[in-house]
PDB file of N, CA and C in Angstrom:
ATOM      1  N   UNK A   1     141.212 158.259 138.748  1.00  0.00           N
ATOM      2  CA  UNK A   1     140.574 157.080 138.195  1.00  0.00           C
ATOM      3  C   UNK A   1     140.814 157.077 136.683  1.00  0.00           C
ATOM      4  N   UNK A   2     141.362 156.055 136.119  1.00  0.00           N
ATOM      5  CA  UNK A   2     141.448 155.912 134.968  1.00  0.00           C
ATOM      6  C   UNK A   2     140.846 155.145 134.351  1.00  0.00           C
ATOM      7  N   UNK A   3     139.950 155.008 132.882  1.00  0.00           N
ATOM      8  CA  UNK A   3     138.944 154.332 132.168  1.00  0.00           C
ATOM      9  C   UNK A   3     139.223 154.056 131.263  1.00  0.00           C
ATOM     10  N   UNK A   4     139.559 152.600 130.514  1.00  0.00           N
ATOM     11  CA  UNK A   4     139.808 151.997 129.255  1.00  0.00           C
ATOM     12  C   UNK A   4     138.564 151.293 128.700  1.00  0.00           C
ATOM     13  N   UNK A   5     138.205 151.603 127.590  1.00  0.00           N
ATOM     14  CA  UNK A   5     137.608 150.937 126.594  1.00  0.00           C
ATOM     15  C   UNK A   5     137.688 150.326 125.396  1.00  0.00           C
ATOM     16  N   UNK A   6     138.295 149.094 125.450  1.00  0.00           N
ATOM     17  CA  UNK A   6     138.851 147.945 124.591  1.00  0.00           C
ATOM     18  C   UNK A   6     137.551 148.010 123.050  1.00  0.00           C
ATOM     19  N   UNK A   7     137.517 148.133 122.203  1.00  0.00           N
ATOM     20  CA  UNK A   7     136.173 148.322 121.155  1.00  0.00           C
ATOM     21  C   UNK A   7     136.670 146.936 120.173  1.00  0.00           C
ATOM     22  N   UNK A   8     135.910 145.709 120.201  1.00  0.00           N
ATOM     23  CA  UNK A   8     136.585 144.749 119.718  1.00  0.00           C
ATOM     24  C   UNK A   8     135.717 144.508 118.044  1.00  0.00           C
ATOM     25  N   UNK A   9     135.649 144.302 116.968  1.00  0.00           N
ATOM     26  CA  UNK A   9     134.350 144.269 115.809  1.00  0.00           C
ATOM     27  C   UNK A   9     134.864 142.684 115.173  1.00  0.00           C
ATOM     28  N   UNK A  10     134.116 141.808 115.100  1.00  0.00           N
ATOM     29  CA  UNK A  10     133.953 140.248 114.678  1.00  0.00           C
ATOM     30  C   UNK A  10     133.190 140.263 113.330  1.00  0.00           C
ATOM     31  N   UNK A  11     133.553 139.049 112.627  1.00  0.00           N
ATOM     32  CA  UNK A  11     132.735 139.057 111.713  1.00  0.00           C
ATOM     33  C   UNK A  11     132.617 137.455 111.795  1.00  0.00           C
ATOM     34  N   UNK A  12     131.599 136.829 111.575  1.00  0.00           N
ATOM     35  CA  UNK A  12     131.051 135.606 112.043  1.00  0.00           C
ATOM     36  C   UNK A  12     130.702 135.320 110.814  1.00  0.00           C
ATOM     37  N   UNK A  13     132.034 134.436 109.938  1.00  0.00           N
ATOM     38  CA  UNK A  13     131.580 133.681 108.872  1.00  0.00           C
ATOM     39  C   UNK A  13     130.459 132.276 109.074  1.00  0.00           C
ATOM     40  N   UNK A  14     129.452 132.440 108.155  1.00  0.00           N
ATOM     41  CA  UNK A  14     128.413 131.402 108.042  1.00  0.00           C
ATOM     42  C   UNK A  14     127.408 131.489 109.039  1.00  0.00           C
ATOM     43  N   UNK A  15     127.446 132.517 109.820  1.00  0.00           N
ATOM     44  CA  UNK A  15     126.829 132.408 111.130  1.00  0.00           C
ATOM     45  C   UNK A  15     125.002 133.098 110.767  1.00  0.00           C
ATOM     46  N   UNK A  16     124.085 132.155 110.803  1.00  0.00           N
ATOM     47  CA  UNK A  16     122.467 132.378 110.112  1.00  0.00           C
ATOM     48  C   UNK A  16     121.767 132.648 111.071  1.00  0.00           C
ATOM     49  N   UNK A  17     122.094 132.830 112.427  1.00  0.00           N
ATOM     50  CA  UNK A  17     121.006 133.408 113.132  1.00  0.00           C
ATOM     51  C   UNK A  17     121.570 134.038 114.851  1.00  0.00           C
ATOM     52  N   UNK A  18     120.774 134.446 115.057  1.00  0.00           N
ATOM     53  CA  UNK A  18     120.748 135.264 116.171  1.00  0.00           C
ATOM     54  C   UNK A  18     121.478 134.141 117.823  1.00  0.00           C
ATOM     55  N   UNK A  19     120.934 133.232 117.735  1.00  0.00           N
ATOM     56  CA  UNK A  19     121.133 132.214 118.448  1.00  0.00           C
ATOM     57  C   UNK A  19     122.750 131.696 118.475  1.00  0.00           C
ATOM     58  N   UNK A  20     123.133 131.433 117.136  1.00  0.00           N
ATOM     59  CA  UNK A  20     124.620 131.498 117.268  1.00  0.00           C
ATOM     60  C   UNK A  20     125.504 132.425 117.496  1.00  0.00           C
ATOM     61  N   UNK A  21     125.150 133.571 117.146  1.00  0.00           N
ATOM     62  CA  UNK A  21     126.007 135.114 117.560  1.00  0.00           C
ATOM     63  C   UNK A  21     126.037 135.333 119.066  1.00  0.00           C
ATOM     64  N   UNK A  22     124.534 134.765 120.007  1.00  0.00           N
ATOM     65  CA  UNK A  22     124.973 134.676 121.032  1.00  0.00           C
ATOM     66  C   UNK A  22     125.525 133.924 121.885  1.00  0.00           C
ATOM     67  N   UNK A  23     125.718 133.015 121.126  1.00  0.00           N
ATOM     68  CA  UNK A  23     126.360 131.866 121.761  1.00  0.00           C
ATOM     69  C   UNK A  23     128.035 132.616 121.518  1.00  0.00           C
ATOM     70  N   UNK A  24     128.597 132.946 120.843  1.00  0.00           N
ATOM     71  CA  UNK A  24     129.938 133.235 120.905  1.00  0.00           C
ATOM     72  C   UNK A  24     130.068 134.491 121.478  1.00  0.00           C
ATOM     73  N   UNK A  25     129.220 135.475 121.493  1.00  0.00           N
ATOM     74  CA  UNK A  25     128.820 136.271 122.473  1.00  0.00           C
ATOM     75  C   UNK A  25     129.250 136.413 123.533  1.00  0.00           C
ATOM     76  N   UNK A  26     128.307 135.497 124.334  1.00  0.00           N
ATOM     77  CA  UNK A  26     128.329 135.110 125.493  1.00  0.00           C
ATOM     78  C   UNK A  26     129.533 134.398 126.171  1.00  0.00           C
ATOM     79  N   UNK A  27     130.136 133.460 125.214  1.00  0.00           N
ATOM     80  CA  UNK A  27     131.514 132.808 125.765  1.00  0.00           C
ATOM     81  C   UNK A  27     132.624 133.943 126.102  1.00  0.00           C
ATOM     82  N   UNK A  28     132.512 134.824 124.957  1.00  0.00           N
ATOM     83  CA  UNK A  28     133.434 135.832 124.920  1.00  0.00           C
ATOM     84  C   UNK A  28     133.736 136.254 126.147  1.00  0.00           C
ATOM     85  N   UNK A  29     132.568 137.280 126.105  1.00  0.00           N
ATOM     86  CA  UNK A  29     131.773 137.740 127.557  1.00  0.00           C
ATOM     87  C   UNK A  29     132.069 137.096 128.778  1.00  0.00           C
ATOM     88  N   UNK A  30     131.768 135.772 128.683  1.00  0.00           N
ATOM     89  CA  UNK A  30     132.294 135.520 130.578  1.00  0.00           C
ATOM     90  C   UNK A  30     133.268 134.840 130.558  1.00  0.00           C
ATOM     91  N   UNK A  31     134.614 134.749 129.391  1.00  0.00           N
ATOM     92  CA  UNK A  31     135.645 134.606 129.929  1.00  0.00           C
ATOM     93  C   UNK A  31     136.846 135.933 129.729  1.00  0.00           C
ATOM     94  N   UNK A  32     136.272 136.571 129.474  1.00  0.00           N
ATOM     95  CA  UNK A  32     137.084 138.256 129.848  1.00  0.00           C
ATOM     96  C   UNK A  32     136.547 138.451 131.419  1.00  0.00           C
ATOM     97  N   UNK A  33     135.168 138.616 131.609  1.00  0.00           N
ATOM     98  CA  UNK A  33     134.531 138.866 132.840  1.00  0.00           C
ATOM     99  C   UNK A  33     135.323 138.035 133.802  1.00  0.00           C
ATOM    100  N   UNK A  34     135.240 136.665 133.693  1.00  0.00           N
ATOM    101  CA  UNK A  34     136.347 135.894 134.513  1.00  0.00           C
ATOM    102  C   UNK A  34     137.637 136.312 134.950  1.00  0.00           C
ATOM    103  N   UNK A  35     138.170 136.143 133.374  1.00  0.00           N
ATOM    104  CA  UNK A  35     139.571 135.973 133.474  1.00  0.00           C
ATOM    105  C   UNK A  35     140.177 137.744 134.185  1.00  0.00           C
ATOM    106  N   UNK A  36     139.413 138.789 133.562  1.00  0.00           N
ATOM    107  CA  UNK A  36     140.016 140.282 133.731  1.00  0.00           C
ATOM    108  C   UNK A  36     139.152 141.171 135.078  1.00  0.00           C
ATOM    109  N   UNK A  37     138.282 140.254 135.273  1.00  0.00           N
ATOM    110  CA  UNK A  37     136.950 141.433 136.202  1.00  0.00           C
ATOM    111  C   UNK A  37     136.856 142.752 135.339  1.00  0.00           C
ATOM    112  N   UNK A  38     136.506 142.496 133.903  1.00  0.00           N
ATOM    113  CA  UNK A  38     136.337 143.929 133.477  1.00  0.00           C
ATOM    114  C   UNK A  38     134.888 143.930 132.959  1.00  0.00           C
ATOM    115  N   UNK A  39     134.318 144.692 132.440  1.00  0.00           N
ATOM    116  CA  UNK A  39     132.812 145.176 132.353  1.00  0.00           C
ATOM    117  C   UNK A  39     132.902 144.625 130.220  1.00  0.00           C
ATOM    118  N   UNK A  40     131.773 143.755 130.159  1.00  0.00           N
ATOM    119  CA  UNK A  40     131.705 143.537 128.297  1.00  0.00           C
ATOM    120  C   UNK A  40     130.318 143.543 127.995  1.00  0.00           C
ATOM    121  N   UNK A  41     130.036 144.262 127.037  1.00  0.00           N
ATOM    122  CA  UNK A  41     128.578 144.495 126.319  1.00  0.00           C
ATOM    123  C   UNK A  41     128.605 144.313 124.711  1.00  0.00           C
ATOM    124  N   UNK A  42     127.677 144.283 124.483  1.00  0.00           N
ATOM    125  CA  UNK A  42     127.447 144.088 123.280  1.00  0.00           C
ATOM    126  C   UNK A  42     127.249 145.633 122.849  1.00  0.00           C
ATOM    127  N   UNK A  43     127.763 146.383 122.075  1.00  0.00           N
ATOM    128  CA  UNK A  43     127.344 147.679 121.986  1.00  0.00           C
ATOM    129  C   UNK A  43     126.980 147.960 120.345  1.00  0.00           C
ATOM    130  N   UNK A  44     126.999 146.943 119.309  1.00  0.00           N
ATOM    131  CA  UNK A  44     126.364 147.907 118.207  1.00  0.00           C
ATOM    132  C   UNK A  44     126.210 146.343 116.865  1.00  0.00           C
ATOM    133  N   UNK A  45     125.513 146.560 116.280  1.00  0.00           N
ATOM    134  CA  UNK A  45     124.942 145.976 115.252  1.00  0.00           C
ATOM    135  C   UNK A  45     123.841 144.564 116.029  1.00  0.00           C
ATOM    136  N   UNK A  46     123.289 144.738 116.703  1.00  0.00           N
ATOM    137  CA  UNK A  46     122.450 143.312 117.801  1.00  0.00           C
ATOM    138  C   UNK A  46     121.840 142.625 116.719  1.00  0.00           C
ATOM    139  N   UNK A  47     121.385 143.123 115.826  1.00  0.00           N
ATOM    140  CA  UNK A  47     120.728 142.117 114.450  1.00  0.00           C
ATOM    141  C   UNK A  47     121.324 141.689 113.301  1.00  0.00           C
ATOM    142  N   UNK A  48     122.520 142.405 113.181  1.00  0.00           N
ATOM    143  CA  UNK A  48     123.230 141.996 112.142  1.00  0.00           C
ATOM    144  C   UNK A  48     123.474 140.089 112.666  1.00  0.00           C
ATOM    145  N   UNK A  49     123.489 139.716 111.740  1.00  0.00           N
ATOM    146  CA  UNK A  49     123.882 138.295 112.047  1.00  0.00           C
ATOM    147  C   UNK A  49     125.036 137.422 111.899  1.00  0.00           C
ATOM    148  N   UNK A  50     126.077 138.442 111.094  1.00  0.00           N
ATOM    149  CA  UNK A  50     126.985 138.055 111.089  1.00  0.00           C
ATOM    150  C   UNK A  50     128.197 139.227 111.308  1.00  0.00           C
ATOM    151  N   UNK A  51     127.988 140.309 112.522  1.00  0.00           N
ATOM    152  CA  UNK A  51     129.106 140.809 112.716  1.00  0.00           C
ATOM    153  C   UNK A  51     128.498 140.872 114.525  1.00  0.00           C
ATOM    154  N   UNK A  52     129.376 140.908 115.338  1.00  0.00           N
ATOM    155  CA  UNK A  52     129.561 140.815 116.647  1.00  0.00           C
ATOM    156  C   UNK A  52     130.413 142.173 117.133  1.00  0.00           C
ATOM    157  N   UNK A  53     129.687 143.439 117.838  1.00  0.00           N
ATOM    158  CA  UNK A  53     130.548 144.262 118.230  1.00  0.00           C
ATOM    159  C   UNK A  53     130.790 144.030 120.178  1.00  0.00           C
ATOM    160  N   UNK A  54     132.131 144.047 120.484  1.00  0.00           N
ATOM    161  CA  UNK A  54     131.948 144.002 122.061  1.00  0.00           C
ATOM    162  C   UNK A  54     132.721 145.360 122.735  1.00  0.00           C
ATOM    163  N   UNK A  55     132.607 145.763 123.629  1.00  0.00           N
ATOM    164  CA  UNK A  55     132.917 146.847 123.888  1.00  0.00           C
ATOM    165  C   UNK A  55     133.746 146.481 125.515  1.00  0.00           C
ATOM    166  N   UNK A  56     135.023 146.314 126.145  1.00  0.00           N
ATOM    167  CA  UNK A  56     135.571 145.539 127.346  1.00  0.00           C
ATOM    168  C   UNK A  56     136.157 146.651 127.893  1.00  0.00           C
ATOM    169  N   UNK A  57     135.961 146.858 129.344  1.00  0.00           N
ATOM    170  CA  UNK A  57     135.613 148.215 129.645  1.00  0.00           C
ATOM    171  C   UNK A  57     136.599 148.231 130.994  1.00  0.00           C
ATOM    172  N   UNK A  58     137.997 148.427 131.844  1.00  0.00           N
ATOM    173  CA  UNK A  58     138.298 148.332 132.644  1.00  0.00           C
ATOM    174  C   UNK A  58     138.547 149.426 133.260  1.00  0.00           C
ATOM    175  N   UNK A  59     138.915 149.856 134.842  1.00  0.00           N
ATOM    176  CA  UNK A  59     139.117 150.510 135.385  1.00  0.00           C
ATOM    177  C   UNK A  59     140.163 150.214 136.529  1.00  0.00           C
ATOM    178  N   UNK A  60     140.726 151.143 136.780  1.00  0.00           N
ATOM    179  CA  UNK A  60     142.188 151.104 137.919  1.00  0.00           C
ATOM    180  C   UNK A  60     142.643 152.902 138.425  1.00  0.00           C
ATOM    181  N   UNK A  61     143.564 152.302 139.003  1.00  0.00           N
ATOM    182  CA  UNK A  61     143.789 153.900 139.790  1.00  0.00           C
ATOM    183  C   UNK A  61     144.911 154.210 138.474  1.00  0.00           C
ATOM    184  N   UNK A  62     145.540 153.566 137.811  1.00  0.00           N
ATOM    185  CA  UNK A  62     146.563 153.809 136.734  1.00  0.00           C
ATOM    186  C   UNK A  62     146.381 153.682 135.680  1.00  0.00           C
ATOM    187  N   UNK A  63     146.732 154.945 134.596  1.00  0.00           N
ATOM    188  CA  UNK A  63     146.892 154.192 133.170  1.00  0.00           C
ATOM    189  C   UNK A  63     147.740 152.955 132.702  1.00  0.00           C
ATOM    190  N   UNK A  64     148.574 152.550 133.399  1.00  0.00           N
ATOM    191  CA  UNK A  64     149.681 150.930 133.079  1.00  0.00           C
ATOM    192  C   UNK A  64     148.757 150.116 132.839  1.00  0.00           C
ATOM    193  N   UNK A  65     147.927 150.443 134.267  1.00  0.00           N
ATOM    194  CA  UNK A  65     147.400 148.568 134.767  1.00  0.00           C
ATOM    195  C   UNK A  65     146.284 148.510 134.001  1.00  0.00           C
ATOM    196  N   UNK A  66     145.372 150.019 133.445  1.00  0.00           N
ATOM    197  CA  UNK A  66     144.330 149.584 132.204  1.00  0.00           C
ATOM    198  C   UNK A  66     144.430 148.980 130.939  1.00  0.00           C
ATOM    199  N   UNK A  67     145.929 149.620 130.717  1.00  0.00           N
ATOM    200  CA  UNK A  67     146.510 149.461 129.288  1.00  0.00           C
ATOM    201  C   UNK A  67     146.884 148.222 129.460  1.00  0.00           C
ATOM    202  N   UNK A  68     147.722 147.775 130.390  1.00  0.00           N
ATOM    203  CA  UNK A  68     148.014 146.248 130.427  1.00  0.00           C
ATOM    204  C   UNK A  68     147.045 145.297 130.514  1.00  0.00           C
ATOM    205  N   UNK A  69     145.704 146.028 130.954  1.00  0.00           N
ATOM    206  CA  UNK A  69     144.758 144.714 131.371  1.00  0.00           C
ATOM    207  C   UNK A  69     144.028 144.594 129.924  1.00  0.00           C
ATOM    208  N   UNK A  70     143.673 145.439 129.194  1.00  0.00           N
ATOM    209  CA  UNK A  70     142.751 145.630 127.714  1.00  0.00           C
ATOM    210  C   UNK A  70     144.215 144.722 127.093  1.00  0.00           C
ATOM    211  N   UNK A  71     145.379 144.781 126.731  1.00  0.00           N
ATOM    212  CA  UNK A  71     146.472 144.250 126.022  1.00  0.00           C
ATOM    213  C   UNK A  71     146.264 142.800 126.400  1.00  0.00           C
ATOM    214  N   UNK A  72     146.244 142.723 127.472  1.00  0.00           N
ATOM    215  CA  UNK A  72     146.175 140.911 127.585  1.00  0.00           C
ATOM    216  C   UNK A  72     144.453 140.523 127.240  1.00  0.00           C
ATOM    217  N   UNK A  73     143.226 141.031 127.194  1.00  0.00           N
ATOM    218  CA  UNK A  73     141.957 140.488 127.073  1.00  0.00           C
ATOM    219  C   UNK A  73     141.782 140.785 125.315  1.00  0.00           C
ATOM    220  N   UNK A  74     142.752 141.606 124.807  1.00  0.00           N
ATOM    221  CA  UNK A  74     142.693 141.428 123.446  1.00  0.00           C
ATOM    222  C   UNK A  74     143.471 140.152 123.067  1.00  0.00           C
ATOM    223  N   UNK A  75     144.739 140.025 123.634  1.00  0.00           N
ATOM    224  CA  UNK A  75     145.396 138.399 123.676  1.00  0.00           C
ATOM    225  C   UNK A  75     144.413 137.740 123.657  1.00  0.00           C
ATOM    226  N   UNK A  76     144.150 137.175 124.529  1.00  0.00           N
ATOM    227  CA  UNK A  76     142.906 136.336 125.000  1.00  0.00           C
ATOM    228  C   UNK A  76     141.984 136.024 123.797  1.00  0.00           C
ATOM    229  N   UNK A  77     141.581 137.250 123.533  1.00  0.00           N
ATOM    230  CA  UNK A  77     140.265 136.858 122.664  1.00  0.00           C
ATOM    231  C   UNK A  77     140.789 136.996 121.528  1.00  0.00           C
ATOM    232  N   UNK A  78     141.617 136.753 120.594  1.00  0.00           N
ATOM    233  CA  UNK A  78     142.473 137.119 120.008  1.00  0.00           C
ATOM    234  C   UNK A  78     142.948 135.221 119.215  1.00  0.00           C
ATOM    235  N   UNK A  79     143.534 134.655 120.527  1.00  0.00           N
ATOM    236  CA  UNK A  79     143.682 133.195 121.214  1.00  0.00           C
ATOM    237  C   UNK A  79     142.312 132.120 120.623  1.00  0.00           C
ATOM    238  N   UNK A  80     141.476 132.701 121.749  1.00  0.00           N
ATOM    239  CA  UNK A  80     140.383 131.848 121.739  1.00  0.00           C
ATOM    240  C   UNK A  80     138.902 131.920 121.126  1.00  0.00           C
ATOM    241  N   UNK A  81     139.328 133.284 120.302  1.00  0.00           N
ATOM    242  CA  UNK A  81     137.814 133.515 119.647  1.00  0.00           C
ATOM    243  C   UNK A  81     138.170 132.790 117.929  1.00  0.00           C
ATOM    244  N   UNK A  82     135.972 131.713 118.066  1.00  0.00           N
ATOM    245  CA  UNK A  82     135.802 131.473 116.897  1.00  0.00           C
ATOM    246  C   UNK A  82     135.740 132.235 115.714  1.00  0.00           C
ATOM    247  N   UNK A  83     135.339 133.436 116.022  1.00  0.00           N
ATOM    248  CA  UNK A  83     135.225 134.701 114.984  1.00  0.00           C
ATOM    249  C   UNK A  83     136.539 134.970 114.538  1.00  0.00           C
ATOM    250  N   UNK A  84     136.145 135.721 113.538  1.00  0.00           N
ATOM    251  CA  UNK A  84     137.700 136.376 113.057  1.00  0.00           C
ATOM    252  C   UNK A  84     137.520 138.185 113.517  1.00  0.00           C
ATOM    253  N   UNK A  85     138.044 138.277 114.164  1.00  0.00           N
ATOM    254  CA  UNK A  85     138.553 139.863 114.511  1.00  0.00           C
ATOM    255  C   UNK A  85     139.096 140.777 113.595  1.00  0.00           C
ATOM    256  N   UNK A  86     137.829 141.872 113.411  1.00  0.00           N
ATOM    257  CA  UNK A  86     138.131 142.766 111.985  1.00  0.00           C
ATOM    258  C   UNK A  86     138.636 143.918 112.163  1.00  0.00           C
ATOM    259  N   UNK A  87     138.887 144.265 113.760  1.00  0.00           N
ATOM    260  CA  UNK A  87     138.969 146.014 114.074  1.00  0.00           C
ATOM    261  C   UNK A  87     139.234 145.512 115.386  1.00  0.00           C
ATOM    262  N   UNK A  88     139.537 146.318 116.269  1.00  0.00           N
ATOM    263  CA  UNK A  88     139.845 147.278 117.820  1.00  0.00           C
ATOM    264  C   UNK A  88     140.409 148.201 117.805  1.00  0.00           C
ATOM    265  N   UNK A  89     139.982 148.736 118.858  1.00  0.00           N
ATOM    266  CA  UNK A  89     140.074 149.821 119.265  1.00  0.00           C
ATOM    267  C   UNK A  89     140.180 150.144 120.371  1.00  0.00           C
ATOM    268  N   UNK A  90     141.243 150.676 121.008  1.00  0.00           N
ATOM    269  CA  UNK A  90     141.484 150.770 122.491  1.00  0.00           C
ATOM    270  C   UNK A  90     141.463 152.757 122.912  1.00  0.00           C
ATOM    271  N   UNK A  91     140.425 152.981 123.700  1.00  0.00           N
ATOM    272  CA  UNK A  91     140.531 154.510 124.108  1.00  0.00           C
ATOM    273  C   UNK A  91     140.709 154.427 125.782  1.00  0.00           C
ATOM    274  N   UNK A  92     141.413 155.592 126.418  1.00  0.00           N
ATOM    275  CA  UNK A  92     141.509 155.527 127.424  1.00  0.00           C
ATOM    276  C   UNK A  92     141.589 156.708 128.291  1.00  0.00           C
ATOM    277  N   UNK A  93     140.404 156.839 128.679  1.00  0.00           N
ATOM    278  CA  UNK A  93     139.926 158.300 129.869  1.00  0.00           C
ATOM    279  C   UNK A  93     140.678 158.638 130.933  1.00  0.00           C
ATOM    280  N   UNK A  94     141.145 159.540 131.605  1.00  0.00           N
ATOM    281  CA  UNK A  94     141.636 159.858 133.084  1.00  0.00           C
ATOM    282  C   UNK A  94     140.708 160.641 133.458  1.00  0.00           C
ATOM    283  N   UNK A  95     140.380 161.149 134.734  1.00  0.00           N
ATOM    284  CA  UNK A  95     139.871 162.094 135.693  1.00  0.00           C
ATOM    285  C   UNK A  95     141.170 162.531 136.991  1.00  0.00           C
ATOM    286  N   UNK A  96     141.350 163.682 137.047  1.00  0.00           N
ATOM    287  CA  UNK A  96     142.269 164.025 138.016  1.00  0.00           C
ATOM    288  C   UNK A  96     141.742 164.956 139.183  1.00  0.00           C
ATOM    289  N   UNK A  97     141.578 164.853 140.345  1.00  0.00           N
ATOM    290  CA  UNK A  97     140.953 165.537 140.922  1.00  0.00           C
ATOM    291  C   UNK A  97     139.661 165.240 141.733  1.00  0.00           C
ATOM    292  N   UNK A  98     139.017 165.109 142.767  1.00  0.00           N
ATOM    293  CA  UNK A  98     137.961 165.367 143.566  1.00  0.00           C
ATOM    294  C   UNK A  98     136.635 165.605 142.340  1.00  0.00           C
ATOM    295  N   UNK A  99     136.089 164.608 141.830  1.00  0.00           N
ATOM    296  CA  UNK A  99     134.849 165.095 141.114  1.00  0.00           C
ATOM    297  C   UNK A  99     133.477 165.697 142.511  1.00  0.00           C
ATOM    298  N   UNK A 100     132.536 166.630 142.051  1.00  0.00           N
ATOM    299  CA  UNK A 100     132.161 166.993 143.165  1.00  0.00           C
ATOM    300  C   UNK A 100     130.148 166.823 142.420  1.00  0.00           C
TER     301      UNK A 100
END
């Protein structure tokens, strides 16, 4: 089983409250979820109000098809996000073997 974690960091010019961060948030969020079936959270700064961290999380029996799937949902959001994208970060786990 192999585990990719896409680490995406936004910075949301003009953006004054909590309400709008989740609104782009959230779009983010369910069109990776859509488009990739991969796992997205919000994982760090929730009050800051003008930076957005997402964390896009896939899994496969191969390292290709993780690496290829995080490469195209960074496209994607990349494409279609209002934010401007300040950082990513892509890490990627294996396990070999019968975990017990």
């Amino acid at each position: 089983m192999i585990i990719g974690v896409l680490t995406l960091r936004f910075r949301l010019h003009g953006n004054d409250s909590l309400k709008g961060k989740r609104q782009v948030a959230q779009s983010l969020k369910q069109k990776l979820r859509n488009t990739f079936n991969v796992a997205v959270a919000e994982v760090e700064a929730h009050d800051v109000l003008q930076t957005l961290v997402l964390a896009v999380v896939a899994v496969a029996g191969d390292t290709a098809r993780v690496e290829s799937t995080l490469a195209k949902a960074l496209a994607l959001v990349e494409a279609i996000s209002p934010a401007e994208l300040v950082h990513c970060d892509t890490e990627v786990f294996g396990s070999s073997g019968d975990m017990q």
